[in-house]
PDB file of N, CA and C in Angstrom:
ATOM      1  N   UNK A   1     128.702 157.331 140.135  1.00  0.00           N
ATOM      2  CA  UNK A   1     129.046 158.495 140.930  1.00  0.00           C
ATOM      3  C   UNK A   1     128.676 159.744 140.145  1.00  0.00           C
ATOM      4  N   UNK A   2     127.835 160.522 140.798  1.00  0.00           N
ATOM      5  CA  UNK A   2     127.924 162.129 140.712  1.00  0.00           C
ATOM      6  C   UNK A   2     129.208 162.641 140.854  1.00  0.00           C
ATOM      7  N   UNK A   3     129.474 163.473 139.558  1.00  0.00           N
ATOM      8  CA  UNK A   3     130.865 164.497 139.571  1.00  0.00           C
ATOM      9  C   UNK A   3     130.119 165.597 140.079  1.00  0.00           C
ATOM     10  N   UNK A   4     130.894 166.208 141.053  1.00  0.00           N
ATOM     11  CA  UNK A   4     130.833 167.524 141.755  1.00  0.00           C
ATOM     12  C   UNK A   4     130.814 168.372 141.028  1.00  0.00           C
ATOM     13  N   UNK A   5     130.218 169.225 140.585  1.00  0.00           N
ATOM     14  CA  UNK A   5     130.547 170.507 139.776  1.00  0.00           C
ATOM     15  C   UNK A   5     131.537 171.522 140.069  1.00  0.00           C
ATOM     16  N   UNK A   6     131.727 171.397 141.266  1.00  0.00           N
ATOM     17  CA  UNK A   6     132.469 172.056 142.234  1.00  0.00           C
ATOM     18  C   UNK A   6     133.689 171.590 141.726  1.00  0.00           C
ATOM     19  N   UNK A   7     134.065 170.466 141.284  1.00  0.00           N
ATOM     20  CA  UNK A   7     135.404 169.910 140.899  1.00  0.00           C
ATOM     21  C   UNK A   7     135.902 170.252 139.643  1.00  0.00           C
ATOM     22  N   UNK A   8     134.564 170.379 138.718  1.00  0.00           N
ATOM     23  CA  UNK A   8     135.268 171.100 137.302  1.00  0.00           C
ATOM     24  C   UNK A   8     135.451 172.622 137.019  1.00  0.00           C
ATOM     25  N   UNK A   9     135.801 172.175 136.168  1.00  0.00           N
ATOM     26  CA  UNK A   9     136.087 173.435 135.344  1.00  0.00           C
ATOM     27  C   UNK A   9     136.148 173.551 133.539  1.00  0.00           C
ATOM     28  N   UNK A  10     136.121 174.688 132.967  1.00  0.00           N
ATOM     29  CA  UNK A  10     136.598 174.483 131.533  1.00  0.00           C
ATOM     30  C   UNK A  10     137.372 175.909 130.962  1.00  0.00           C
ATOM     31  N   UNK A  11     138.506 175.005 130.694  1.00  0.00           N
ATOM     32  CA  UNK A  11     139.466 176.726 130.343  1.00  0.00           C
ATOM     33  C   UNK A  11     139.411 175.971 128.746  1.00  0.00           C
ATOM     34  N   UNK A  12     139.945 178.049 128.120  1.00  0.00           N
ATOM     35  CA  UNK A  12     140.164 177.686 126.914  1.00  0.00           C
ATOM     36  C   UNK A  12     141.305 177.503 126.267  1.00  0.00           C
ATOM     37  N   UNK A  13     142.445 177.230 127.301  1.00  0.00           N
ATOM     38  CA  UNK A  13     143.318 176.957 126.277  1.00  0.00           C
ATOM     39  C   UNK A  13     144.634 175.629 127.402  1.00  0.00           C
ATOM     40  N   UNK A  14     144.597 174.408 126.441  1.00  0.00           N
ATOM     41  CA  UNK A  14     145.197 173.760 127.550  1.00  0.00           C
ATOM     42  C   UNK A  14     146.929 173.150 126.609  1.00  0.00           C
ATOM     43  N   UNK A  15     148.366 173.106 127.099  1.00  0.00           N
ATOM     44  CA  UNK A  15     149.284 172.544 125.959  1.00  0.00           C
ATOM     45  C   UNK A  15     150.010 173.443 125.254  1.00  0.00           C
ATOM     46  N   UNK A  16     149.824 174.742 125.336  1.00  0.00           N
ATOM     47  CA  UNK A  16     149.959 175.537 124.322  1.00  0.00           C
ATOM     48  C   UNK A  16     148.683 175.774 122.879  1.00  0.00           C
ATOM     49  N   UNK A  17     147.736 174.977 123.348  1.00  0.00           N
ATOM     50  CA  UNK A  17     146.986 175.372 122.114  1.00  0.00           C
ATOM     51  C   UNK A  17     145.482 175.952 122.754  1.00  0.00           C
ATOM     52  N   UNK A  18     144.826 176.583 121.598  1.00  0.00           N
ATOM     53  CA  UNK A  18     143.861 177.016 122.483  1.00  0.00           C
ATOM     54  C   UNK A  18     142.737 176.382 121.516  1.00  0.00           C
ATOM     55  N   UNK A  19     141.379 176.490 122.336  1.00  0.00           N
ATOM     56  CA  UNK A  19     140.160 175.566 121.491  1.00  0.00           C
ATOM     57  C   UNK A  19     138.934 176.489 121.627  1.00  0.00           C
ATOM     58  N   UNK A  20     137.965 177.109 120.522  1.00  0.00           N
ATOM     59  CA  UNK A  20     136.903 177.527 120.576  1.00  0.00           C
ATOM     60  C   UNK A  20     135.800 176.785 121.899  1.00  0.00           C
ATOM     61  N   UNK A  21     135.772 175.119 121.985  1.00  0.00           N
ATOM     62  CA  UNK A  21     134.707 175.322 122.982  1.00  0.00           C
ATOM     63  C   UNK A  21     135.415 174.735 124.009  1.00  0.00           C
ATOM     64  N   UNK A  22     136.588 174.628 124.137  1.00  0.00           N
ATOM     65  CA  UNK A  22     137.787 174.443 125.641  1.00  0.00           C
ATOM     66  C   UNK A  22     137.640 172.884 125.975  1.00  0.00           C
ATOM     67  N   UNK A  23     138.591 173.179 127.136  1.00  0.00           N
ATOM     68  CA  UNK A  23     138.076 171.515 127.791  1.00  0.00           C
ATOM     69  C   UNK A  23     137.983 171.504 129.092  1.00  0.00           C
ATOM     70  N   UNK A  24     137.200 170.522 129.174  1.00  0.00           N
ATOM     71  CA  UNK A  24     137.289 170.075 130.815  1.00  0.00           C
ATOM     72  C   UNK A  24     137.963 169.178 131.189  1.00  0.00           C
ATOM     73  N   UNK A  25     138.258 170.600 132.638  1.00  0.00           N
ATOM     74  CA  UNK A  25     139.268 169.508 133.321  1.00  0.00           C
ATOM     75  C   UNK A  25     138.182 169.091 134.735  1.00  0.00           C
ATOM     76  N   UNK A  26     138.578 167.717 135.153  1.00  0.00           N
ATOM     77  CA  UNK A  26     137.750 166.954 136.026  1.00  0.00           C
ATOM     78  C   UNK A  26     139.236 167.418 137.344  1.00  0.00           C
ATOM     79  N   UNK A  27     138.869 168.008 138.244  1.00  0.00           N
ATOM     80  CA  UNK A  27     139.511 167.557 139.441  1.00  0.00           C
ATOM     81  C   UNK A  27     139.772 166.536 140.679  1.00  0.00           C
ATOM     82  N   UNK A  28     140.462 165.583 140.437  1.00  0.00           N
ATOM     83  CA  UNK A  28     140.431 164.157 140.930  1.00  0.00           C
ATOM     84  C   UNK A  28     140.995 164.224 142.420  1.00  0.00           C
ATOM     85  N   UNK A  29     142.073 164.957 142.484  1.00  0.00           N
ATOM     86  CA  UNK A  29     142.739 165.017 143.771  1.00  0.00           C
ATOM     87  C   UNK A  29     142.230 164.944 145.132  1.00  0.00           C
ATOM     88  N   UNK A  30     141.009 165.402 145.505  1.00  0.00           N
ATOM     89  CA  UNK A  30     140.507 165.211 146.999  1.00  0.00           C
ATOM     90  C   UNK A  30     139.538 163.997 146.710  1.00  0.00           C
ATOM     91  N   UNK A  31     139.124 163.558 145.592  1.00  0.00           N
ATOM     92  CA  UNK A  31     138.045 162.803 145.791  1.00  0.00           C
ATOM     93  C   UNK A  31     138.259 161.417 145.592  1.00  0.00           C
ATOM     94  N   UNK A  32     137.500 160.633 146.752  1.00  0.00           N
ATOM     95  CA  UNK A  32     137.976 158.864 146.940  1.00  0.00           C
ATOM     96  C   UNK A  32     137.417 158.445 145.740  1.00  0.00           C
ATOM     97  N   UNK A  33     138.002 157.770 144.969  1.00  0.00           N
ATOM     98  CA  UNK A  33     137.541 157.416 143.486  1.00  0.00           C
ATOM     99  C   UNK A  33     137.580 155.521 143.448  1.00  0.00           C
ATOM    100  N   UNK A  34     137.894 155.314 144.636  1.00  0.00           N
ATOM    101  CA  UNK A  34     138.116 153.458 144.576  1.00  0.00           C
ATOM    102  C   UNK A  34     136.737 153.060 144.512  1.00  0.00           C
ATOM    103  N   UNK A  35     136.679 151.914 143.465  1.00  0.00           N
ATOM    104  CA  UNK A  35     135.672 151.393 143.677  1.00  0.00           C
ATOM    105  C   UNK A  35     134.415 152.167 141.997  1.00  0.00           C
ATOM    106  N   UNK A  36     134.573 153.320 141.881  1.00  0.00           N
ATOM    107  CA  UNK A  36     134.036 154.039 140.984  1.00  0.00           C
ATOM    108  C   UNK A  36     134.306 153.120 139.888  1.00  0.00           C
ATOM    109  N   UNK A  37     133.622 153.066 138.876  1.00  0.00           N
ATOM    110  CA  UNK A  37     133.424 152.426 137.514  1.00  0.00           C
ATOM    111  C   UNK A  37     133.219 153.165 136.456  1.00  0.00           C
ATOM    112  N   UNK A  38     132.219 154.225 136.913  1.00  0.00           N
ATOM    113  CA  UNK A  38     131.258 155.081 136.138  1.00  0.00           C
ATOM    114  C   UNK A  38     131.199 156.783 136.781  1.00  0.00           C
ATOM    115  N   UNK A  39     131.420 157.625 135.959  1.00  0.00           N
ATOM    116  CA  UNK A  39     131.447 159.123 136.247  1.00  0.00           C
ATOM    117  C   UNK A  39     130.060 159.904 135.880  1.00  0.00           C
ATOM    118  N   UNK A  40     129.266 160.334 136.381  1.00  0.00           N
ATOM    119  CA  UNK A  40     128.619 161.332 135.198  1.00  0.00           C
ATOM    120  C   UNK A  40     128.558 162.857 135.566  1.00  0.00           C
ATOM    121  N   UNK A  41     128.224 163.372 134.110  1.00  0.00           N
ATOM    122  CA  UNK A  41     128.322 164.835 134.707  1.00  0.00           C
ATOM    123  C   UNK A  41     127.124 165.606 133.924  1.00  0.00           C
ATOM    124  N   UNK A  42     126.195 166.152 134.541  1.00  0.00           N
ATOM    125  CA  UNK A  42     125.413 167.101 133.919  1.00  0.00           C
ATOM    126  C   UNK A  42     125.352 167.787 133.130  1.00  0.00           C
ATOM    127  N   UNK A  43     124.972 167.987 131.516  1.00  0.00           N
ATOM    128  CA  UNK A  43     125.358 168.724 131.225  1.00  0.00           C
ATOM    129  C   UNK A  43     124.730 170.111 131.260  1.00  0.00           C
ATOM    130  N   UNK A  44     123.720 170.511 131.952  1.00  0.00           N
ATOM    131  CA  UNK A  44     123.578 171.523 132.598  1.00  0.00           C
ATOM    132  C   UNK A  44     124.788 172.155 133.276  1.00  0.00           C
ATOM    133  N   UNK A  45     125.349 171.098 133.919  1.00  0.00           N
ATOM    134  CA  UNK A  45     126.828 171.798 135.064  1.00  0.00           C
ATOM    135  C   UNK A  45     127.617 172.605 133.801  1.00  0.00           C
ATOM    136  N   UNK A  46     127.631 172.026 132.715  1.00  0.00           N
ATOM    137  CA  UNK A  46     128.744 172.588 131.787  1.00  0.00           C
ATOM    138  C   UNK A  46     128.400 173.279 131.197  1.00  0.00           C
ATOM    139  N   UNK A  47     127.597 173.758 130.716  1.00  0.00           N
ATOM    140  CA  UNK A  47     126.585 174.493 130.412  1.00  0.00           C
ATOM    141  C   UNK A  47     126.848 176.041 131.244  1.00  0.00           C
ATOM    142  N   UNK A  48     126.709 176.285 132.542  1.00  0.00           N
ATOM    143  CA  UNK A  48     126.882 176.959 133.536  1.00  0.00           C
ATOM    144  C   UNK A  48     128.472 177.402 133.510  1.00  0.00           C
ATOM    145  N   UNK A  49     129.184 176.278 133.668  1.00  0.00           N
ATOM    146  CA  UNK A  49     130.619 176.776 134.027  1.00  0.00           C
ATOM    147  C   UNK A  49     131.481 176.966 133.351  1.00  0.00           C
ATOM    148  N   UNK A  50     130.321 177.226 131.566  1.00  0.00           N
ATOM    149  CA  UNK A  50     131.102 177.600 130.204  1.00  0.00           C
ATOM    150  C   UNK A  50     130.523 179.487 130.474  1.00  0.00           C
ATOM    151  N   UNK A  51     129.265 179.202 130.656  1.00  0.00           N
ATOM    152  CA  UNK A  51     129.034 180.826 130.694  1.00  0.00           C
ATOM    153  C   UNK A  51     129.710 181.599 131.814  1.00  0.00           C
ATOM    154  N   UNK A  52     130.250 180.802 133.273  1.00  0.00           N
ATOM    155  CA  UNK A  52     131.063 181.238 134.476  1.00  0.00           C
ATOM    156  C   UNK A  52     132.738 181.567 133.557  1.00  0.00           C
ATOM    157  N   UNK A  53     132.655 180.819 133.041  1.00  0.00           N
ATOM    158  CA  UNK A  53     134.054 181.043 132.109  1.00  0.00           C
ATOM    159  C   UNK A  53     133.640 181.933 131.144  1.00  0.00           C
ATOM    160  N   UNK A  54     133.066 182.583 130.132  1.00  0.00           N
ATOM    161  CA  UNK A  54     132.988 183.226 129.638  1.00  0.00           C
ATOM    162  C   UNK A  54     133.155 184.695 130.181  1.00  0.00           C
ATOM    163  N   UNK A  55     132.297 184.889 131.354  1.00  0.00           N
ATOM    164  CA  UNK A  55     132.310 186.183 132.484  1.00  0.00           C
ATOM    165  C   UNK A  55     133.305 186.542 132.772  1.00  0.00           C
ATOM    166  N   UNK A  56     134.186 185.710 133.205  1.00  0.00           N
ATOM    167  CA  UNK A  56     135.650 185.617 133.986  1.00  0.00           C
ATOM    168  C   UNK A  56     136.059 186.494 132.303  1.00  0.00           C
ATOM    169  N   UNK A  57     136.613 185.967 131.632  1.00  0.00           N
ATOM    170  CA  UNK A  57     137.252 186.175 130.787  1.00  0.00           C
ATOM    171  C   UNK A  57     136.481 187.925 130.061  1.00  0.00           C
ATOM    172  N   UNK A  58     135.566 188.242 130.255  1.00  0.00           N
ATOM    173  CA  UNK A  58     135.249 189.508 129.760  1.00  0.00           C
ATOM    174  C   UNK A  58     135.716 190.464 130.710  1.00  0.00           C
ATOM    175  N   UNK A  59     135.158 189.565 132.001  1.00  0.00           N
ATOM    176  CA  UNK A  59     136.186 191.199 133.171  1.00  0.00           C
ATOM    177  C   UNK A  59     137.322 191.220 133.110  1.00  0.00           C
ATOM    178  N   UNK A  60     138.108 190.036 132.438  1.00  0.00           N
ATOM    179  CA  UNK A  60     139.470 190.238 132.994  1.00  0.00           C
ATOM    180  C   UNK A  60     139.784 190.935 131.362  1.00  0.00           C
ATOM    181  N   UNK A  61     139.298 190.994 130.634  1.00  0.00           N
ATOM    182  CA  UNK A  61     139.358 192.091 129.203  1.00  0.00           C
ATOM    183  C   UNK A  61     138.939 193.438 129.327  1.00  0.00           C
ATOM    184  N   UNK A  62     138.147 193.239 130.238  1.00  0.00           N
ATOM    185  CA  UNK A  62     137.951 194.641 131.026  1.00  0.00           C
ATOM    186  C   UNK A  62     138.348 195.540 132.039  1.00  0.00           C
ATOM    187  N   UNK A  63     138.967 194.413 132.597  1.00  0.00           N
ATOM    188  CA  UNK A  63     140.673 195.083 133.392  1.00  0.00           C
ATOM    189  C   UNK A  63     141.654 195.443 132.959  1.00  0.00           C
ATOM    190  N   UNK A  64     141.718 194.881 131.704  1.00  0.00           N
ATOM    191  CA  UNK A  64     143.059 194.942 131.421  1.00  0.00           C
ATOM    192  C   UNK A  64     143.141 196.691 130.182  1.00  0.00           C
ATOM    193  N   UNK A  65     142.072 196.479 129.706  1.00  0.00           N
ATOM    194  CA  UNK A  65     141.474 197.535 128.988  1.00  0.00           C
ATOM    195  C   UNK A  65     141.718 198.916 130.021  1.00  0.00           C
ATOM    196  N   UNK A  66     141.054 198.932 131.449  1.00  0.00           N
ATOM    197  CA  UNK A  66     141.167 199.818 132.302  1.00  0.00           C
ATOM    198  C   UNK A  66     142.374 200.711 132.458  1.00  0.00           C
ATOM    199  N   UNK A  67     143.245 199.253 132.421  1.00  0.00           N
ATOM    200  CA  UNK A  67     145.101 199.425 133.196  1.00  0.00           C
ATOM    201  C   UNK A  67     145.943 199.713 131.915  1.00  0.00           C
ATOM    202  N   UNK A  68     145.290 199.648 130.147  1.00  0.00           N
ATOM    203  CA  UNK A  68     146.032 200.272 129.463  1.00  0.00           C
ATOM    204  C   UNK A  68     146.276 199.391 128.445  1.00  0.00           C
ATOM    205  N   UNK A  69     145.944 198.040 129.091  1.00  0.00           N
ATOM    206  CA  UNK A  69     146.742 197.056 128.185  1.00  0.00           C
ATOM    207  C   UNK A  69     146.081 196.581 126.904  1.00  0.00           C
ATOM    208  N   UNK A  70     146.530 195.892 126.143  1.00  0.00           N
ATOM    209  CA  UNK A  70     146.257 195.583 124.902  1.00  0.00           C
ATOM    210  C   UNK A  70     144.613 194.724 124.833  1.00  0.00           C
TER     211      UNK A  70
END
C-alpha cells in the first residue's frame, strides 16, 4: 500500500520532548488497513511536508512577533 501523503504529517515536538528532525505521525483513522502487510512512503512526501512544516512554523513566529509576543 501507498501511504497518502495527505495522511501525514511531521511535528517537532511529540511527549513533552522536542526533536531537531521531528516525527512522523502516520494517520490511520479513516483508512481500511485490513489485509495491508506492507506501508510505504516516499521520501520525497517527507521531504515536502518537513519544508510545509518548517513555513508553518516561521509565520506563526511571525505572528506572534507582530502581536508582541516573545
Amino acid at each position: 500500500m501507498d501511504f497518502p501523503k495527505e495522511k501525514m504529517e511531521i511535528v517537532g515536538s511529540h511527549g513533552g520532548k522536542t526533536s531537531e528532525k521531528g516525527w512522523l505521525v502516520l494517520h490511520l483513522g479513516a483508512l481500511d488497513l485490513e489485509g495491508v502487510s506492507k506501508i510505504y512512503i516516499d521520501l520525497e512526501d517527507l521531504e515536502g511536508l518537513k519544508e510545509r512544516g518548517e513555513r508553518h512554523t516561521d509565520v506563526l513566529e511571525r505572528m506572534r512577533s507582530l502581536l508582541g509576543g516573545d
